[in-house]
Protein backbone atom coordinates (compact mmCIF):
# COMPACT_ATOMS: atom_id res chain seq x y z
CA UNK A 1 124.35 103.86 131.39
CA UNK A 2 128.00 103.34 130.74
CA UNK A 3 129.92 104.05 127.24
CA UNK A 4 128.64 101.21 125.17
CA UNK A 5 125.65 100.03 127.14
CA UNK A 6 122.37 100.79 126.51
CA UNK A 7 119.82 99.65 128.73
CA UNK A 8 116.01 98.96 127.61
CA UNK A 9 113.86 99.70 130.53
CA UNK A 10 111.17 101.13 129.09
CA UNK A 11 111.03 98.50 126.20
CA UNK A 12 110.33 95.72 128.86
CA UNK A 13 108.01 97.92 130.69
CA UNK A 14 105.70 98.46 127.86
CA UNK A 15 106.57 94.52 126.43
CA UNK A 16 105.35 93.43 130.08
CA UNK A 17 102.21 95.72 130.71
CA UNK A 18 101.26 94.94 127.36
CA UNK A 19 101.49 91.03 127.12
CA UNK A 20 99.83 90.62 130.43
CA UNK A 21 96.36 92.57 129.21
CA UNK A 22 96.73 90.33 125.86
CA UNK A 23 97.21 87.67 128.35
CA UNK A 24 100.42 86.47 126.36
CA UNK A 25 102.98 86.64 129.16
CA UNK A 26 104.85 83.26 130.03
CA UNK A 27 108.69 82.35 131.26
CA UNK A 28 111.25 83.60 129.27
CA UNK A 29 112.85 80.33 127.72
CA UNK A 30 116.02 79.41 129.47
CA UNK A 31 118.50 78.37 126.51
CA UNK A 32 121.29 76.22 127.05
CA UNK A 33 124.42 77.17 125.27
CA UNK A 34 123.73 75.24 122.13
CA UNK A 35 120.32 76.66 121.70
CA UNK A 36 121.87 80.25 122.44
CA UNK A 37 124.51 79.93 119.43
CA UNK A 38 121.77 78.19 117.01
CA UNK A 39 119.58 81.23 118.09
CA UNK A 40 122.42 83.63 117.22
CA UNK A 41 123.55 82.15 113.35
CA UNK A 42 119.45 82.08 112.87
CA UNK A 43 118.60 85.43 113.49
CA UNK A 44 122.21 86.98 112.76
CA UNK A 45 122.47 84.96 109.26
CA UNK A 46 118.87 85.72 108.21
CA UNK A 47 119.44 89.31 107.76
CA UNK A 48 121.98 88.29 104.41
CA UNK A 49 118.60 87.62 102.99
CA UNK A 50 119.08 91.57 101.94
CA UNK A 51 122.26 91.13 99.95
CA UNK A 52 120.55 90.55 96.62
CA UNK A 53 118.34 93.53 97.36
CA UNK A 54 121.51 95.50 97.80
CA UNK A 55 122.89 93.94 94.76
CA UNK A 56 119.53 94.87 92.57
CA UNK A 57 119.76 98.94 93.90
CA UNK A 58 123.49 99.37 93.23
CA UNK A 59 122.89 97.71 89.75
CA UNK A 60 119.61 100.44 89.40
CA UNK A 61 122.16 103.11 90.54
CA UNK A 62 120.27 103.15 93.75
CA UNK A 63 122.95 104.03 95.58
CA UNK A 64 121.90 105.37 98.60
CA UNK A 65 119.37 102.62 99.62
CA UNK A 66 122.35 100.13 98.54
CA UNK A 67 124.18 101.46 101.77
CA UNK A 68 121.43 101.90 104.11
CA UNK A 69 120.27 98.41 103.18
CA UNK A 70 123.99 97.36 104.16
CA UNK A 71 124.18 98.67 107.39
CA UNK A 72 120.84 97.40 108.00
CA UNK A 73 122.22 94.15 107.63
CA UNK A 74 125.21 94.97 109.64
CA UNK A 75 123.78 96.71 112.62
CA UNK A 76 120.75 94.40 112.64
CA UNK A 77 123.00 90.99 112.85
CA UNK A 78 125.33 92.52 115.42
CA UNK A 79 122.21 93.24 117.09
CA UNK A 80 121.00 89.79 117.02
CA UNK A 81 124.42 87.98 118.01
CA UNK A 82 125.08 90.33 120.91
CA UNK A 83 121.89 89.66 122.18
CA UNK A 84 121.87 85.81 121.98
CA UNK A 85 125.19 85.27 123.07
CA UNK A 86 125.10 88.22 125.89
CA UNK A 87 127.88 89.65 124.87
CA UNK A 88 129.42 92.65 123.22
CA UNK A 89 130.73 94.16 119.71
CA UNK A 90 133.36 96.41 119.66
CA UNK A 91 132.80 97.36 123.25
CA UNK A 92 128.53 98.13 122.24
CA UNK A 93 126.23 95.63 124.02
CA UNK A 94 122.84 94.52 121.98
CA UNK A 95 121.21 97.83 123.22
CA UNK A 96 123.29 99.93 121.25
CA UNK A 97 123.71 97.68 118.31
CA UNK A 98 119.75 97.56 118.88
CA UNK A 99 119.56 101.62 118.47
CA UNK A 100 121.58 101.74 115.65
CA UNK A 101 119.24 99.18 113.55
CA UNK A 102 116.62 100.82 114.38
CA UNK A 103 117.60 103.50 112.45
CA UNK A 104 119.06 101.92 109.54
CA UNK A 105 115.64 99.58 109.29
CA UNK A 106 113.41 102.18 109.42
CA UNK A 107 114.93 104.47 106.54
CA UNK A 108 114.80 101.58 104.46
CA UNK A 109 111.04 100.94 105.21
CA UNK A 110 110.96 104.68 104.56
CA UNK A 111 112.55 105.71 101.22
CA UNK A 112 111.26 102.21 99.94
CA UNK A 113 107.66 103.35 100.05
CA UNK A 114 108.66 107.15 99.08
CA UNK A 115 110.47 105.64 95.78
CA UNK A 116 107.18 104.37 94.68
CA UNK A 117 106.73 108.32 93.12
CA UNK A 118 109.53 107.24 91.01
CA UNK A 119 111.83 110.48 91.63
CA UNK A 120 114.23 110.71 88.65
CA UNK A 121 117.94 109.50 89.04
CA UNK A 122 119.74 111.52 89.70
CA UNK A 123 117.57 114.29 90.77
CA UNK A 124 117.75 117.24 93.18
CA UNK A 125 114.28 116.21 94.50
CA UNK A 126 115.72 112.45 94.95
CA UNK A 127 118.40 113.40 96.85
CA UNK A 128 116.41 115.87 99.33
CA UNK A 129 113.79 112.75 100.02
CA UNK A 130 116.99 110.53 100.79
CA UNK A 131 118.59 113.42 103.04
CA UNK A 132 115.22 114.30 104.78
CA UNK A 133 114.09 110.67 105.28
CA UNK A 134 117.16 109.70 106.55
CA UNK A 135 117.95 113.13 109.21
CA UNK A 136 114.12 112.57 110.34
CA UNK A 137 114.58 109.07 111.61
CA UNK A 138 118.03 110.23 112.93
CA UNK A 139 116.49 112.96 114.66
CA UNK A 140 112.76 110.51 116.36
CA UNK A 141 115.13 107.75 117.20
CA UNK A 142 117.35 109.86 119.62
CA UNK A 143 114.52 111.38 120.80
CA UNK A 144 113.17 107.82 122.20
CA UNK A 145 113.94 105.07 120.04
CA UNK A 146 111.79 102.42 122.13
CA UNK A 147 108.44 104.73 121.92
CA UNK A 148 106.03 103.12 119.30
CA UNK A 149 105.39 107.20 118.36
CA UNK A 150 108.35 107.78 116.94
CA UNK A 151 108.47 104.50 114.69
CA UNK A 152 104.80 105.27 113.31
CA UNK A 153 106.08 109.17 112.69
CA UNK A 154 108.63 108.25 110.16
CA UNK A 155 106.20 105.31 108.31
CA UNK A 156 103.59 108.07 107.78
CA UNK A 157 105.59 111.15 107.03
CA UNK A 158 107.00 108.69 103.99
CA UNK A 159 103.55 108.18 102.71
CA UNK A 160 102.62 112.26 102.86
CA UNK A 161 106.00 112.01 100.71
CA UNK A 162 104.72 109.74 98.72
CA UNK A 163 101.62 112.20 97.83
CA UNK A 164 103.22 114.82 97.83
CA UNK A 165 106.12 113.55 94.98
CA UNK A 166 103.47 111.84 93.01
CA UNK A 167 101.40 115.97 92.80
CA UNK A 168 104.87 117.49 92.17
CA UNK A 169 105.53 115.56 89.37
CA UNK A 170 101.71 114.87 88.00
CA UNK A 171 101.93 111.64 87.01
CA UNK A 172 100.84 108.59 88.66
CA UNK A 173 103.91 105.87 88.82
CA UNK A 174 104.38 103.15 86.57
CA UNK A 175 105.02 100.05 87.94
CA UNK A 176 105.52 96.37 87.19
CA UNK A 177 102.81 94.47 88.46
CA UNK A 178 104.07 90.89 88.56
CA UNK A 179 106.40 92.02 90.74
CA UNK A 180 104.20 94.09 92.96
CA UNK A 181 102.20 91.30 93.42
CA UNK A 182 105.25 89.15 94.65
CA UNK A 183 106.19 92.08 96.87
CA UNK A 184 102.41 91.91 98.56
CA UNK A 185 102.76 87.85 99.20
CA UNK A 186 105.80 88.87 100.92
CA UNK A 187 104.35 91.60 102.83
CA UNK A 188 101.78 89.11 103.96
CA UNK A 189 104.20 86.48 105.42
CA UNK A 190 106.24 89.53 107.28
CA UNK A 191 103.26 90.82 108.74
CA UNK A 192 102.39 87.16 110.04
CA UNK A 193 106.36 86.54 110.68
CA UNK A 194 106.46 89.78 112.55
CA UNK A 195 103.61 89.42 114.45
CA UNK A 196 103.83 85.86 116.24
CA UNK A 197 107.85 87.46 117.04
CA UNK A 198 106.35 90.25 118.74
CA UNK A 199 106.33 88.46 122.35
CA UNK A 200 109.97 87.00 122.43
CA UNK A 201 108.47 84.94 125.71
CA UNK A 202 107.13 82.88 123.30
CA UNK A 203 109.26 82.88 120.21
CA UNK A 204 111.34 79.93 120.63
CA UNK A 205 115.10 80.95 119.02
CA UNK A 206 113.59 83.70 117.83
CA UNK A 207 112.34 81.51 114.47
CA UNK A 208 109.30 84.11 113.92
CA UNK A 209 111.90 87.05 114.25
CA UNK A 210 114.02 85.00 111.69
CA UNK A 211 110.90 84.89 109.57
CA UNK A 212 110.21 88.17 109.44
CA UNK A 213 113.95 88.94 108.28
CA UNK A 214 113.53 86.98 105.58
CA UNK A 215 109.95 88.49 104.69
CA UNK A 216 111.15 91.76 104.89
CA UNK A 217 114.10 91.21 102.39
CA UNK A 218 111.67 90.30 99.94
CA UNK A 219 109.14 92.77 100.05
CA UNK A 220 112.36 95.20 99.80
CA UNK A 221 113.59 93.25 96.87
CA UNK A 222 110.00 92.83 94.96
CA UNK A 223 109.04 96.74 95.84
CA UNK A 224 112.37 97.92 94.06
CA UNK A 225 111.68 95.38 91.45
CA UNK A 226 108.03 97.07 91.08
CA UNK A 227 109.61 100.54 91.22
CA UNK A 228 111.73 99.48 88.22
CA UNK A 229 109.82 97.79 85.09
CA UNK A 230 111.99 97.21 82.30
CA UNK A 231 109.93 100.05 80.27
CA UNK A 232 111.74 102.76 82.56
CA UNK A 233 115.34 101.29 82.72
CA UNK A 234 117.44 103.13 80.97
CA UNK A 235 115.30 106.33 80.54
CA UNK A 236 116.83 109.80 81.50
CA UNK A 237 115.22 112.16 84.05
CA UNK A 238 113.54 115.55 82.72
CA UNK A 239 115.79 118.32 83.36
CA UNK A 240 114.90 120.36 86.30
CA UNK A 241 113.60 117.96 88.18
């Protein structure tokens, strides 16, 4: 398409085929311009929901999910607005914006479940999981960001990293389980959130979308919270590692 527009042919396609054997397909809701702005501050302002997640992984010296988590707020709102309003940001329509959260989202999904091994900080091997994690979802999202494949590739290849971490450094993690639980109650109403959004036919305003930003951020929040009892702040890496 033209600089700045990204079209999503194949993501309608599939969305179509798809709803019609589930037997889910109905008129796309015709918003008036009130419901179209409500629609944009719901599903743009939701994603702020990740700012004290942000917060807690610069304060952990988690610096590198800090800024992914931060452009996944940014890319994802911009997303969200350009889309509701049918319009465009800095000359991208909702398409690109749309593209670029996919990638941002994803990596955080990804390192948050490889952090589970609890890699020192800092640590050569932390900063090759970061650098891989992030390059491979770089890398599947140009090579079709709308094909289901090449979201699932990334979510698996970050638990093999998970493993894999957790043999390198024989020991199984240590983690806090209050807040683990929390971070599986969460999970739970993203999964549900996520699900009932999946048909935006039928996802009035996008409110289940909206959910499932707000689900997300605290699963992100609780997981790094698990990652991070109180026994292990403030304890140094082995050298080597």
């Amino acid at each position: 398409g033209r600089r700045g527009q990204l079209s999503l042919p194949h993501t309608h396609t599939f969305r179509r085929r798809t709803f019609t054997k589930l037997g889910l397909m109905s008129p796309r809701f015709q918003l008036n311009e009130h419901e179209r702005l409500f629609q944009a501050i719901w599903t743009g302002a939701t994603n702020l929901a990740l700012v004290p997640t942000c917060a807690l992984g610069f304060r952990l010296n988690m610096h590198f999910e800090g800024m992914v988590g931060i452009f996944t707020m940014l890319t994802s709102a911009a997303y969200h607005v350009c889309e509701s309003l049918n319009t465009t940001l800095l000359g991208f329509n909702h398409g690109r914006w749309h593209h670029m959260d996919n990638v941002f989202a994803i990596t955080s999904v990804m390192v948050t479940v490889i952090n589970f091994a609890q890699a020192p900080r800092p640590s050569s091997l932390r900063e090759l999981q970061n650098t891989f994690a992030l390059c491979l979802v770089i890398m599947v999202q140009l090579l079709s960001p709308w094909e289901l494949l090449y979201t699932i590739i990334p979510m698996v290849t970050g638990i093999v990293m998970l493993v894999l971490e957790m043999l390198y450094q024989r020991r199984l993690p240590r983690l806090d389980g209050t807040a683990g639980l929390k971070a599986l109650v969460f999970t739970a109403a993203a999964a549900l959130c996520f699900y009932k959004g999946l048909n935006e036919r039928q996802d009035y305003l996008r409110l289940w979308h909206g959910g499932w930003h707000l689900g997300i951020s605290g699963v992100c929040y609780y997981a790094i919270k698990c990652q991070n009892p109180p026994s292990l702040e403030g304890v140094e890496p082995k050298k080597g590692t």
